[in-house]
N, C-alpha and C. Protein backbone atom coordinates (compact mmCIF):
# COMPACT_ATOMS: atom_id res chain seq x y z
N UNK A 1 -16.37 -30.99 12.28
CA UNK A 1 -15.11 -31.71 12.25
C UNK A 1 -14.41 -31.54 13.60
N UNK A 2 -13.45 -32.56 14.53
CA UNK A 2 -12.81 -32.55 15.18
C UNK A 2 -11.96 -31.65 15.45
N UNK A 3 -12.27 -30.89 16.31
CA UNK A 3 -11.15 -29.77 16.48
C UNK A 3 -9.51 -29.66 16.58
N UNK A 4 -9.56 -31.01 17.15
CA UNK A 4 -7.81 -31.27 16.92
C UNK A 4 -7.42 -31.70 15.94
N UNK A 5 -8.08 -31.86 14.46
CA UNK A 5 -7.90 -31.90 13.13
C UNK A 5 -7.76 -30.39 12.32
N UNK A 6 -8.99 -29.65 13.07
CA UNK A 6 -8.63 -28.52 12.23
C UNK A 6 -7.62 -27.38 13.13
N UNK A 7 -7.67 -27.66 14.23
CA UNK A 7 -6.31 -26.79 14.91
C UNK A 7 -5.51 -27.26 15.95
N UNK A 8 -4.65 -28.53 16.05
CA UNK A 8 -4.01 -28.84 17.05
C UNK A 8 -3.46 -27.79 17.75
N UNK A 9 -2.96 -28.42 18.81
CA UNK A 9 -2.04 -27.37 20.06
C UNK A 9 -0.92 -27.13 19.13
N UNK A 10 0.16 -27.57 18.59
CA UNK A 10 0.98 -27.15 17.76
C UNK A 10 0.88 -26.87 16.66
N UNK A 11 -0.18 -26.25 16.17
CA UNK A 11 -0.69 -25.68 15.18
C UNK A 11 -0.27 -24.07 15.56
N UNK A 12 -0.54 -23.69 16.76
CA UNK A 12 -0.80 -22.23 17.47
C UNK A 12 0.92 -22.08 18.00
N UNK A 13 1.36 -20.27 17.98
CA UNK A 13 2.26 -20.09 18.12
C UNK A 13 1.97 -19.73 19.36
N UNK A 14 3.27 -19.20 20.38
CA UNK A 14 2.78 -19.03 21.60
C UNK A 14 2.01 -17.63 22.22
N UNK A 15 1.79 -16.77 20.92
CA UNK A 15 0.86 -15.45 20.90
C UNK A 15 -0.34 -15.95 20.51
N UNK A 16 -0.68 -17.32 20.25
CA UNK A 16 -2.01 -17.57 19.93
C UNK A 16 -2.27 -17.38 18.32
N UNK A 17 -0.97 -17.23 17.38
CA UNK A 17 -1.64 -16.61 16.12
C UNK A 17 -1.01 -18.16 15.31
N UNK A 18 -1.98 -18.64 15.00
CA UNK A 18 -1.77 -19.59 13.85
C UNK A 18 -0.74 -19.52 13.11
N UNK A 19 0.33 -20.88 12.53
CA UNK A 19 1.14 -20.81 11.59
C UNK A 19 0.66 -20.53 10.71
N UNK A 20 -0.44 -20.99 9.81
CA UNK A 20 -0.98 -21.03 8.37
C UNK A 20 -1.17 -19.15 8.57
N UNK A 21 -1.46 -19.07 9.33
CA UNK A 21 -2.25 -17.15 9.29
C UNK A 21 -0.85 -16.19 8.73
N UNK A 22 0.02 -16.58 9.97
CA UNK A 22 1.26 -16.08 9.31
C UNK A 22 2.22 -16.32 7.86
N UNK A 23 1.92 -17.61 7.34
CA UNK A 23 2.36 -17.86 6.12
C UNK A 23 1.64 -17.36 4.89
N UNK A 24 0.01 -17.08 5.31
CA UNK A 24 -0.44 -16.93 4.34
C UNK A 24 -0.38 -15.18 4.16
N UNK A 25 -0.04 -14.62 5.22
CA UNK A 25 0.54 -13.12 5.00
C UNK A 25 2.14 -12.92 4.46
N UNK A 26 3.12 -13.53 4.71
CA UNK A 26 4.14 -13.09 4.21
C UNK A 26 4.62 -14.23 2.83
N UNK A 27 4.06 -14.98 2.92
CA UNK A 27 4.77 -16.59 1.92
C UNK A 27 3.46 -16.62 1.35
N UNK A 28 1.75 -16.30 0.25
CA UNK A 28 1.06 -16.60 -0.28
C UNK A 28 1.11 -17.66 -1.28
N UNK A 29 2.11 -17.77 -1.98
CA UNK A 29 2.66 -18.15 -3.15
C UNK A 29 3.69 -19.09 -3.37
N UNK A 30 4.39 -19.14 -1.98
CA UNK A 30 5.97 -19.44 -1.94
C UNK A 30 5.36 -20.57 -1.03
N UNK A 31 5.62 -22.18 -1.97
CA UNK A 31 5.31 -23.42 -0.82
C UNK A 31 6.44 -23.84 -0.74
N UNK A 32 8.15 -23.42 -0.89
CA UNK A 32 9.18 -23.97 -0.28
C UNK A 32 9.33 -22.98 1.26
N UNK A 33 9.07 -21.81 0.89
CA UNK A 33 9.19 -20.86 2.50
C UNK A 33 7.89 -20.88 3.03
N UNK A 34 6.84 -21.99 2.88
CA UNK A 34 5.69 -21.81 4.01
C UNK A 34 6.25 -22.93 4.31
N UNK A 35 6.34 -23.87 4.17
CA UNK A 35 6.95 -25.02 4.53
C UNK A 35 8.32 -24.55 5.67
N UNK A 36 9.01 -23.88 5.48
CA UNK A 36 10.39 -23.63 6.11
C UNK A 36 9.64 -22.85 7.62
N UNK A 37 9.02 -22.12 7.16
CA UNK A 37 8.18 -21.57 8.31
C UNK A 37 7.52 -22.47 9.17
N UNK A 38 6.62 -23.16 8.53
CA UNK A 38 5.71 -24.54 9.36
C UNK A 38 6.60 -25.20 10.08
N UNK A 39 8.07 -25.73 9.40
CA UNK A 39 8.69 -26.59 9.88
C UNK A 39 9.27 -26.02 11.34
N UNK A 40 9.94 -24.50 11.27
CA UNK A 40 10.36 -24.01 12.21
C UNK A 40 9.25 -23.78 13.33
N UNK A 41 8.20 -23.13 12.85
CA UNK A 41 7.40 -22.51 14.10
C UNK A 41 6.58 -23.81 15.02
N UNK A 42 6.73 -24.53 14.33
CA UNK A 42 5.67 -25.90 15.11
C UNK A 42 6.80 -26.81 15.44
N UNK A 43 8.50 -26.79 15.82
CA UNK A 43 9.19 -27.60 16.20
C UNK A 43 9.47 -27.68 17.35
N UNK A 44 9.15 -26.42 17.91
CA UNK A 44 9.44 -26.76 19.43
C UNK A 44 8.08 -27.32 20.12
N UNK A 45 7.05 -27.40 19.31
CA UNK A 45 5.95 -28.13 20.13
C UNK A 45 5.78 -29.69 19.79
N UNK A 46 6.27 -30.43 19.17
CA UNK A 46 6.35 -31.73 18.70
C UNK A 46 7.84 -31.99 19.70
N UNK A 47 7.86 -33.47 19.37
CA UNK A 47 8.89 -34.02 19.80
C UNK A 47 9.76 -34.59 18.67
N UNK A 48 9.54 -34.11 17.56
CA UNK A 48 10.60 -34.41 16.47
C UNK A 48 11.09 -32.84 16.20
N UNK A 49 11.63 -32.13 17.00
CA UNK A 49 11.97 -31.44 17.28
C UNK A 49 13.50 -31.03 16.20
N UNK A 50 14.07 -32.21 16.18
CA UNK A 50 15.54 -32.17 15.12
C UNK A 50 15.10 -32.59 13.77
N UNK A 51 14.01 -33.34 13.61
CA UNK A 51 13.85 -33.70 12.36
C UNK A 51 12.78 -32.32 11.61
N UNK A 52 12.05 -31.75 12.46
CA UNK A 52 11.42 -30.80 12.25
C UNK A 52 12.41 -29.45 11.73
N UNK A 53 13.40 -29.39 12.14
CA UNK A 53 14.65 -28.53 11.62
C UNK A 53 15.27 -28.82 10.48
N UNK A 54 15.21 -30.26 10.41
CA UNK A 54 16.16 -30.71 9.08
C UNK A 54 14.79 -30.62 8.19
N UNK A 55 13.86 -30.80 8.16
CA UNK A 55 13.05 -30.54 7.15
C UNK A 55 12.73 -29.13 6.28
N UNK A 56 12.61 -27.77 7.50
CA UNK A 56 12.90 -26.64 7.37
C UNK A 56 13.91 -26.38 6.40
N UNK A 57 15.21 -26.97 6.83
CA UNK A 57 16.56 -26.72 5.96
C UNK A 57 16.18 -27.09 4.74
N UNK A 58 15.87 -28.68 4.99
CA UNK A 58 15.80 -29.02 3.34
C UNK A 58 14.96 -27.99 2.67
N UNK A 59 13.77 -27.77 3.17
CA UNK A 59 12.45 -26.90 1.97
C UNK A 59 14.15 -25.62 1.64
N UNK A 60 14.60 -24.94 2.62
CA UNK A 60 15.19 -23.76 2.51
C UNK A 60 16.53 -23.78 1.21
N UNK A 61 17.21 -25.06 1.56
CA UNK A 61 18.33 -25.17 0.48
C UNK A 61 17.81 -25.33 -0.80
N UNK A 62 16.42 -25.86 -1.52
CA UNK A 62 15.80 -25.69 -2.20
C UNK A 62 15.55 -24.37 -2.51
N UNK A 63 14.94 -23.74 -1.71
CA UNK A 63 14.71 -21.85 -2.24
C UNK A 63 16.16 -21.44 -2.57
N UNK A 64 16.94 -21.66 -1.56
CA UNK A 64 18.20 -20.98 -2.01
C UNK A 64 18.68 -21.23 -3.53
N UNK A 65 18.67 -22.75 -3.64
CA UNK A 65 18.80 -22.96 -5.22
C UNK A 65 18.64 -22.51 -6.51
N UNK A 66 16.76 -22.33 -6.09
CA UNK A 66 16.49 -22.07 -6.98
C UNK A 66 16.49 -20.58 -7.40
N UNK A 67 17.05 -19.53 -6.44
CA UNK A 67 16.71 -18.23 -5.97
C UNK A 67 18.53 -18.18 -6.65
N UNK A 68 19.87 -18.84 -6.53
CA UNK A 68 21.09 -19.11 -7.30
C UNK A 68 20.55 -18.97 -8.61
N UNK A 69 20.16 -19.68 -9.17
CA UNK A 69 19.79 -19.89 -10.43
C UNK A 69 19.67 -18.33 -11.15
N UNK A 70 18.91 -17.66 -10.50
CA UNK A 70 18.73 -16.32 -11.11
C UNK A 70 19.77 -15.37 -10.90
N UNK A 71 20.88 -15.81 -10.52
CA UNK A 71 22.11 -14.46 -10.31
C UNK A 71 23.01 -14.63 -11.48
């Protein structure tokens, strides 16, 4: 398979360690905070740079929600 399918340049953080590597160590389970993560760590390498933030937020006001719910 095409390598810029299975790991673009903004795929990689700037230590070289994959987003997915890091999500799948602290977020296994949690697809509103791997998402919040993806969105943040790969925004400064795209050029949707603001929409890549507002997406982050959104996954995040979702966790927060649902994370309300239980207090």
């Amino acid at each position: 398979m095409d390598q810029r399918v299975i790991s673009p340049a903004h795929y990689a953080t700037t230590l070289g360690i994959e987003v997915i590597d890091i999500i799948e160590e602290f977020y296994p389970h949690n697809f509103r905070m791997a998402n919040v993560i993806k969105y943040v760590l790969r925004a400064t390498k795209k050029e949707e740079y603001l929409e890549d933030l507002k997406k982050a937020k959104w996954y995040l006001d979702r966790e927060i929600s649902k994370e309300e719910k239980f207090q």
